[in-house]
N, C-alpha and C. Protein backbone atom coordinates (compact mmCIF):
# COMPACT_ATOMS: atom_id res chain seq x y z
N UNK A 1 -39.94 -48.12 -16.15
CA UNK A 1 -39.66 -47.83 -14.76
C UNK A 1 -40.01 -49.02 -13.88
N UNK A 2 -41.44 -49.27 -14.36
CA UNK A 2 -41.74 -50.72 -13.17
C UNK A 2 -40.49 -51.69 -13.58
N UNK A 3 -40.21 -51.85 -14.59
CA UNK A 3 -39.16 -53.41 -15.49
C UNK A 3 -37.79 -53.18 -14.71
N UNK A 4 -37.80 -52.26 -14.46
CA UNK A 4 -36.55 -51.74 -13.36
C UNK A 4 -36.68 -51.88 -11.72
N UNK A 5 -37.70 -51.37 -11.07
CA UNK A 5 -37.84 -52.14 -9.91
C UNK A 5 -38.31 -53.71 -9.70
N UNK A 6 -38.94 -53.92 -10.63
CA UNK A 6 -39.03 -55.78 -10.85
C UNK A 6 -37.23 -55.97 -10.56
N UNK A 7 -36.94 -55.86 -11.65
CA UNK A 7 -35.33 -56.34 -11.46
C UNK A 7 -34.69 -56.08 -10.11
N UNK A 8 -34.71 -55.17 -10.07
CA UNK A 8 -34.27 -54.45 -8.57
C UNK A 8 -34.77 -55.30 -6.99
N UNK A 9 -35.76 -55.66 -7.37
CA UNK A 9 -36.75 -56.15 -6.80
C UNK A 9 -36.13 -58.16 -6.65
N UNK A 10 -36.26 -58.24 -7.58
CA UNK A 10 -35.82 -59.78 -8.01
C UNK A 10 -34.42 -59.95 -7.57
N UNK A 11 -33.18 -58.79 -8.01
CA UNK A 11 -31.93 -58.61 -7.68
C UNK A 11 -32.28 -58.86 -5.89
N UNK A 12 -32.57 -58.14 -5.49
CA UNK A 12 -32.58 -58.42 -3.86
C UNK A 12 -33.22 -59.53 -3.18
N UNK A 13 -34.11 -60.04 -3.56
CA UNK A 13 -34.78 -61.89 -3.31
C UNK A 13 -33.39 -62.32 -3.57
N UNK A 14 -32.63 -62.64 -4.52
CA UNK A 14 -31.34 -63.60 -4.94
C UNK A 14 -30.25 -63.20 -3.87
N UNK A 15 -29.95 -61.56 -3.49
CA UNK A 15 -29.35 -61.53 -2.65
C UNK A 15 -29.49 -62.12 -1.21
N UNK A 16 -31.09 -61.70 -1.04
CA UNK A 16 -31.27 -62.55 0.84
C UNK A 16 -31.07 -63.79 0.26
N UNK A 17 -31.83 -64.72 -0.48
CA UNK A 17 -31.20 -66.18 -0.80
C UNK A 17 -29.94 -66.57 -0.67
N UNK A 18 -29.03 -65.45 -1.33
CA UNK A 18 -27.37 -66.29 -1.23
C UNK A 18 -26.77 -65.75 0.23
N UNK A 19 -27.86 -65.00 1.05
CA UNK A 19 -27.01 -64.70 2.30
C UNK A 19 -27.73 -66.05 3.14
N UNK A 20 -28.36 -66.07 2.90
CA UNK A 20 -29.31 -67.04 3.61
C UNK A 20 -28.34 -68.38 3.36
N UNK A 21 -28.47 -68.86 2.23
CA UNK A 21 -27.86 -70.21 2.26
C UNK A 21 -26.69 -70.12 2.57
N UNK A 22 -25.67 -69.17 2.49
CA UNK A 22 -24.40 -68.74 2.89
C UNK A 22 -24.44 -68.95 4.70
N UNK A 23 -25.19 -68.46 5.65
CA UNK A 23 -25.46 -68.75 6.74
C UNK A 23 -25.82 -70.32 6.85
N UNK A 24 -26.64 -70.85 6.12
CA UNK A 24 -26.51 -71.88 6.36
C UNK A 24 -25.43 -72.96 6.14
N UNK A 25 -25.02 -72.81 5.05
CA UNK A 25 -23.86 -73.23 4.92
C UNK A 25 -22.31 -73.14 6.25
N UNK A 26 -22.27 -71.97 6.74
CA UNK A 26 -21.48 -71.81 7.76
C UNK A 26 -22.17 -72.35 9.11
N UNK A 27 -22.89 -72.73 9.15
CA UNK A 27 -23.52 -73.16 10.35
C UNK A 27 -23.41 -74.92 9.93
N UNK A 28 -23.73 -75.43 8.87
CA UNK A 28 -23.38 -76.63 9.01
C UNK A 28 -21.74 -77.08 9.10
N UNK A 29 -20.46 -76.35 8.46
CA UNK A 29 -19.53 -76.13 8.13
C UNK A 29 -19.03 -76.15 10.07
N UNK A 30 -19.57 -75.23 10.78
CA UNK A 30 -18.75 -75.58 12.26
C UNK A 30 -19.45 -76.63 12.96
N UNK A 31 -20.66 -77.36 12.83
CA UNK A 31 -21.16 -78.53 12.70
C UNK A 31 -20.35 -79.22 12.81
N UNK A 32 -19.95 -79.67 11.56
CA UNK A 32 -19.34 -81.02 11.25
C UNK A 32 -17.86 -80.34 12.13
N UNK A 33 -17.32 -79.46 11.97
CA UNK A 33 -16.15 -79.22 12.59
C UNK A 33 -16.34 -79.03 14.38
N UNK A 34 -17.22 -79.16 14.62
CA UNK A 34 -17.34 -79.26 15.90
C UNK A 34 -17.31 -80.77 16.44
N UNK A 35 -18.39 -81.64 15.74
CA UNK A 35 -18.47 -83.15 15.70
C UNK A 35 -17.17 -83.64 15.84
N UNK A 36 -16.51 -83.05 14.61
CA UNK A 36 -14.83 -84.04 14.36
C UNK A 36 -14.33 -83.73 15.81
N UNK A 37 -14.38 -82.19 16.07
CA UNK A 37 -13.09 -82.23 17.24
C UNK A 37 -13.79 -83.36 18.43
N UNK A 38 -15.24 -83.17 18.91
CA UNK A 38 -15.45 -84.02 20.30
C UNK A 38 -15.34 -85.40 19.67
N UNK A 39 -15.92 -86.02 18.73
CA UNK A 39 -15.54 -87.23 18.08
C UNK A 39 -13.89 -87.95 18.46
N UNK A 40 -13.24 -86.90 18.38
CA UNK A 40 -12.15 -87.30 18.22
C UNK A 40 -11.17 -87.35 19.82
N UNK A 41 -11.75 -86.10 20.58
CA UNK A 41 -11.70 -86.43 21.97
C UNK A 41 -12.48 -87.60 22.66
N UNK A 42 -13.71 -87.85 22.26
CA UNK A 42 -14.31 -89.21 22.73
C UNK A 42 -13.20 -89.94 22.86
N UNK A 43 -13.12 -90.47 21.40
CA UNK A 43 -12.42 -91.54 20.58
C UNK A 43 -10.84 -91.52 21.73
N UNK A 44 -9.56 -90.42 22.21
CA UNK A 44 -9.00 -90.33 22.90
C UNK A 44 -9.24 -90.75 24.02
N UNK A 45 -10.44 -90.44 24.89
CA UNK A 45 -10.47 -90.71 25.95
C UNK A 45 -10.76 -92.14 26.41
N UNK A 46 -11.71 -92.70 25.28
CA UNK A 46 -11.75 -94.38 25.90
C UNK A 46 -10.14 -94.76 25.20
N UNK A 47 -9.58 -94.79 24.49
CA UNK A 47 -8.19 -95.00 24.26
C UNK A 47 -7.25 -94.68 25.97
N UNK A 48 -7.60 -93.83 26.09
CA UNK A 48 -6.74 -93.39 27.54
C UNK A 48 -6.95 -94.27 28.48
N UNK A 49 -8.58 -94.58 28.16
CA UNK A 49 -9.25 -95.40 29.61
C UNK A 49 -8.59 -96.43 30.09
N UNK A 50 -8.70 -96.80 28.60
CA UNK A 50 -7.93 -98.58 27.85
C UNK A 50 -6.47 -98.78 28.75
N UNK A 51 -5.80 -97.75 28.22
CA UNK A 51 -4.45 -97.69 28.84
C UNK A 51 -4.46 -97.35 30.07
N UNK A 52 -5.25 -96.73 30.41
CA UNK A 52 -5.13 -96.16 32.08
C UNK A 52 -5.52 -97.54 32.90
N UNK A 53 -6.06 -98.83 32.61
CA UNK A 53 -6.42 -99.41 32.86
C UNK A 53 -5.28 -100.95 32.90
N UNK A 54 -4.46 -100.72 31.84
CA UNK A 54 -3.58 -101.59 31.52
C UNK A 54 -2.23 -100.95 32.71
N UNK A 55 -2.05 -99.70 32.49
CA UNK A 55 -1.38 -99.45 33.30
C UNK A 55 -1.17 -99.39 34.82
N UNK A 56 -2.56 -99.30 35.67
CA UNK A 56 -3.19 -99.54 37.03
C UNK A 56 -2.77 -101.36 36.97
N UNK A 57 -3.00 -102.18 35.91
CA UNK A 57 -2.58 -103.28 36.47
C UNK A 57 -1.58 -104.06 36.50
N UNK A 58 -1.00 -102.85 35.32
CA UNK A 58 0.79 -103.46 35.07
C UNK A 58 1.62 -103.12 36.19
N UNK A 59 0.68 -101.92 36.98
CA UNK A 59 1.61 -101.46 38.15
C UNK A 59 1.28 -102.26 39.35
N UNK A 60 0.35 -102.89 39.44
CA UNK A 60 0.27 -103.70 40.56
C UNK A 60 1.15 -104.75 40.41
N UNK A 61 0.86 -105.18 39.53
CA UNK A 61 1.47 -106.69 38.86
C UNK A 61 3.14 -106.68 39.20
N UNK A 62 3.54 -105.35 38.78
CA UNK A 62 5.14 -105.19 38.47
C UNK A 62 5.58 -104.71 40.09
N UNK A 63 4.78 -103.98 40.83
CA UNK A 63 5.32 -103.85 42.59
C UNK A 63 4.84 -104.98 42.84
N UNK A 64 4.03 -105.81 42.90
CA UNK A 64 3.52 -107.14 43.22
C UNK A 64 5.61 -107.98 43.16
N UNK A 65 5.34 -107.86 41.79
CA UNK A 65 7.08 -108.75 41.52
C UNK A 65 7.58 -108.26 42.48
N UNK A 66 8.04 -106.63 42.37
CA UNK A 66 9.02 -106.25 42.72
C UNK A 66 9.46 -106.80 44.66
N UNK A 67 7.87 -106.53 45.37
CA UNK A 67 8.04 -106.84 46.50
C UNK A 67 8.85 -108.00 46.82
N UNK A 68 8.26 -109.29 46.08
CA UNK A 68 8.24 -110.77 46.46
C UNK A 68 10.18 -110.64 45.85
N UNK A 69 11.11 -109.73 44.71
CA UNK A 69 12.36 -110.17 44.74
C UNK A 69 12.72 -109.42 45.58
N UNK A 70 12.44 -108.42 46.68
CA UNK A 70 12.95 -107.64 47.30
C UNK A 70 13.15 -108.28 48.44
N UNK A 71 12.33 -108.84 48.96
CA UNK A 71 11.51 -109.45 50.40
C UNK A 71 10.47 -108.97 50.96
N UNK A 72 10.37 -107.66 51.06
CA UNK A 72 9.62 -106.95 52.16
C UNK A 72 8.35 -106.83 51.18
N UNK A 73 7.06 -106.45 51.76
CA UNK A 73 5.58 -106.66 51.30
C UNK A 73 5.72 -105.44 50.77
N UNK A 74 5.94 -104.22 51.18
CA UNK A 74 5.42 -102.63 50.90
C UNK A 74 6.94 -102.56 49.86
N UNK A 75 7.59 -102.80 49.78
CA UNK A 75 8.59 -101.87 49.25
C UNK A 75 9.00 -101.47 47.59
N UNK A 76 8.28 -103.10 46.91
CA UNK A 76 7.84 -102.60 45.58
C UNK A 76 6.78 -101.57 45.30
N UNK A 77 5.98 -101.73 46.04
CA UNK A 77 4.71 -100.79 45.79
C UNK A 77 5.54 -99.56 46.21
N UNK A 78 6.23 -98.90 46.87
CA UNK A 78 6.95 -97.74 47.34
C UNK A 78 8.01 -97.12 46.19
N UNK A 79 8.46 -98.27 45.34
CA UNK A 79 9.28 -98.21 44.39
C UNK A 79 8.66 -97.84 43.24
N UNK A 80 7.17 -98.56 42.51
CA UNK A 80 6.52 -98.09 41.97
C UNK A 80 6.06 -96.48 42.23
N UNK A 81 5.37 -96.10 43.27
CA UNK A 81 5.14 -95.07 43.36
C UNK A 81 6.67 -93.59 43.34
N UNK A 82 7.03 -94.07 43.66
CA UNK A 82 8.03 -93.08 43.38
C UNK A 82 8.42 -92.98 41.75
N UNK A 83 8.41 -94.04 41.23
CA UNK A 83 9.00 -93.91 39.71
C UNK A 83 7.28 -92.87 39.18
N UNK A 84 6.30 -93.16 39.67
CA UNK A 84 5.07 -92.22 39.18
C UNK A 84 5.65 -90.87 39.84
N UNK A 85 5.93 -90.81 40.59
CA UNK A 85 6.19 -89.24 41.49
C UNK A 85 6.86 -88.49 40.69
N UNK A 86 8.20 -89.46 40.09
CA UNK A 86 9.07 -88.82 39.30
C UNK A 86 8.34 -88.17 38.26
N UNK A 87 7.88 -89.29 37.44
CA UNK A 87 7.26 -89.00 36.28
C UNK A 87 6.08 -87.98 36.17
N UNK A 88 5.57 -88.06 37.37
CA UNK A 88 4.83 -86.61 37.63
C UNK A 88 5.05 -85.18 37.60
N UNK A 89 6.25 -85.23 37.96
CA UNK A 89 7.16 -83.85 38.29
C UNK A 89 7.80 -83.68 36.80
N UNK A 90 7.76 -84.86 36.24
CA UNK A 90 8.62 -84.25 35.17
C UNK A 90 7.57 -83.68 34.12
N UNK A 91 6.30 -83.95 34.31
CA UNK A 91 5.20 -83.95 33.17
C UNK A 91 5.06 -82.15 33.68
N UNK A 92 4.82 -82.14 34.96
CA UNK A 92 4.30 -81.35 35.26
C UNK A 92 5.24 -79.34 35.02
N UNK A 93 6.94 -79.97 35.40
CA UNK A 93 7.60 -79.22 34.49
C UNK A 93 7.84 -78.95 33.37
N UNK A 94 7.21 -79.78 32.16
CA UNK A 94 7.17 -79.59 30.84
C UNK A 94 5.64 -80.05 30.28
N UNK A 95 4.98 -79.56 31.34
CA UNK A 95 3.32 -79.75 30.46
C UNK A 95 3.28 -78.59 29.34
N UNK A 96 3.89 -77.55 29.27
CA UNK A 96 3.48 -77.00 27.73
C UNK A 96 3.79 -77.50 26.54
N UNK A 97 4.71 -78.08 26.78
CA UNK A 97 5.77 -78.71 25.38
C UNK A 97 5.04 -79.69 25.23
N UNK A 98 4.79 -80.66 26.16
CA UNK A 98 3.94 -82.25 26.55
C UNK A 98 3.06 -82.35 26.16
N UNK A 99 2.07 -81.27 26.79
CA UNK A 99 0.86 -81.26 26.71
C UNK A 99 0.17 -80.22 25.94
N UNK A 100 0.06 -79.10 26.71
CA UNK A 100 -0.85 -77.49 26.10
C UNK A 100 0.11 -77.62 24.48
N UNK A 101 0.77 -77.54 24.00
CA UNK A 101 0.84 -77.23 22.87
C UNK A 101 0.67 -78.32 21.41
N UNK A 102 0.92 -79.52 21.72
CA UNK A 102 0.40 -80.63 20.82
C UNK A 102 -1.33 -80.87 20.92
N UNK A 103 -1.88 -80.06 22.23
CA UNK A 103 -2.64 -80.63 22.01
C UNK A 103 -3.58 -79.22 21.26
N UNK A 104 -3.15 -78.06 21.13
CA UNK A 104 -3.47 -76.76 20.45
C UNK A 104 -3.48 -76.65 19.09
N UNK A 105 -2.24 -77.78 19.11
CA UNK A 105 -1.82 -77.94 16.98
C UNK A 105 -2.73 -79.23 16.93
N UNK A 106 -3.27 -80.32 17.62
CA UNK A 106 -4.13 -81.05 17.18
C UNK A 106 -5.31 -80.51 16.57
N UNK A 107 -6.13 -79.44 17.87
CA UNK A 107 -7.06 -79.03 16.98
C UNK A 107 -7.23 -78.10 16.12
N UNK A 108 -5.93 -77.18 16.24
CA UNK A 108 -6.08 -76.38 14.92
C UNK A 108 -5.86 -77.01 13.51
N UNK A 109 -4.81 -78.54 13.55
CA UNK A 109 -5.05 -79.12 12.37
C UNK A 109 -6.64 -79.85 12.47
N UNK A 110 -7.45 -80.08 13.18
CA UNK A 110 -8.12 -80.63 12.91
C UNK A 110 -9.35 -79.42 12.36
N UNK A 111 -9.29 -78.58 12.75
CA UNK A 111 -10.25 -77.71 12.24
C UNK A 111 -9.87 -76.68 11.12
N UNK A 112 -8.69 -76.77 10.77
CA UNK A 112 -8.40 -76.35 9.26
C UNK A 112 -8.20 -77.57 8.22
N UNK A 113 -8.23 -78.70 8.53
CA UNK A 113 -8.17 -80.02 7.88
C UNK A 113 -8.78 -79.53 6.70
N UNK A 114 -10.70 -79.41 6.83
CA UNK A 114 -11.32 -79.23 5.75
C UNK A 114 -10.79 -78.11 5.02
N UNK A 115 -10.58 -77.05 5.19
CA UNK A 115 -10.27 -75.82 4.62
C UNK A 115 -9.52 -75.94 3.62
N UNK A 116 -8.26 -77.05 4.00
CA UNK A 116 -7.16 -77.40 3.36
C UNK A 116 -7.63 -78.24 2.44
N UNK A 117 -8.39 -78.81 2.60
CA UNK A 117 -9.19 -80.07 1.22
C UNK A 117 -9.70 -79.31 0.16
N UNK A 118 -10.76 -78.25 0.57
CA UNK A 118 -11.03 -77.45 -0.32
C UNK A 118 -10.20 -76.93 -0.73
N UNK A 119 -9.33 -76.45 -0.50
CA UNK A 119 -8.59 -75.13 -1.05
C UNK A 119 -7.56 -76.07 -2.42
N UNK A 120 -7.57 -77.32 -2.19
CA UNK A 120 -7.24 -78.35 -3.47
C UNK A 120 -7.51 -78.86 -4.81
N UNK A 121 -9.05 -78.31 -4.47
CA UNK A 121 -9.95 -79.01 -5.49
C UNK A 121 -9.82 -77.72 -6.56
């Protein structure tokens, strides 16, 4: 009778153990899947910066031209801004397609990435 609650006994230590490391395991598991996704938004955003930066001076640079073949001082810069206006309106009528949805399948591939590795081996 005791050789039976020993076991019984021992059986349930192994069980909290494999729940236990099982929790731990899922807790490091959205860890690292948490890391990747902001990692990877970091990593985007100085990329954006980069460009947001190239682009602020390509646009000066290019109404800068534009003024001096036009004649008038303001009117490249007026020309520039309107081609942004455009391009604004158009982002802004197709931000789901543009935006909200590539950027929904980014992180759902990025956070089933691993899943998919394992599920290989």
């Amino acid at each position: 009778m005791n050789d039976t609650f020993d076991k019984i006994e021992g059986l349930s230590d192994h069980v909290k153990e494999y729940i236990n490391t099982r929790v731990e395991i899922t807790k490091l598991r959205i860890a690292e899947k948490t890391s990747l996704v902001i990692g990877n938004f970091i990593a985007v955003g100085i990329i954006a910066l980069l460009f947001l930066f190239v682009l602020v001076f390509g646009s000066i640079a290019g109404a800068w031209a534009l003024s001096e073949w036009i004649g008038q001082p303001y009117s490249g810069f007026l020309i520039v801004a309107g081609i942004y206006l455009l391009l604004g309106i158009i982002v802004w009528v197709a931000r789901g397609r543009l935006i909200r949805f590539p950027v929904m399948n980014a992180i759902i591939r990025m956070l089933h990435k691993k899943d998919d590795d394992e599920d290989h081996r």
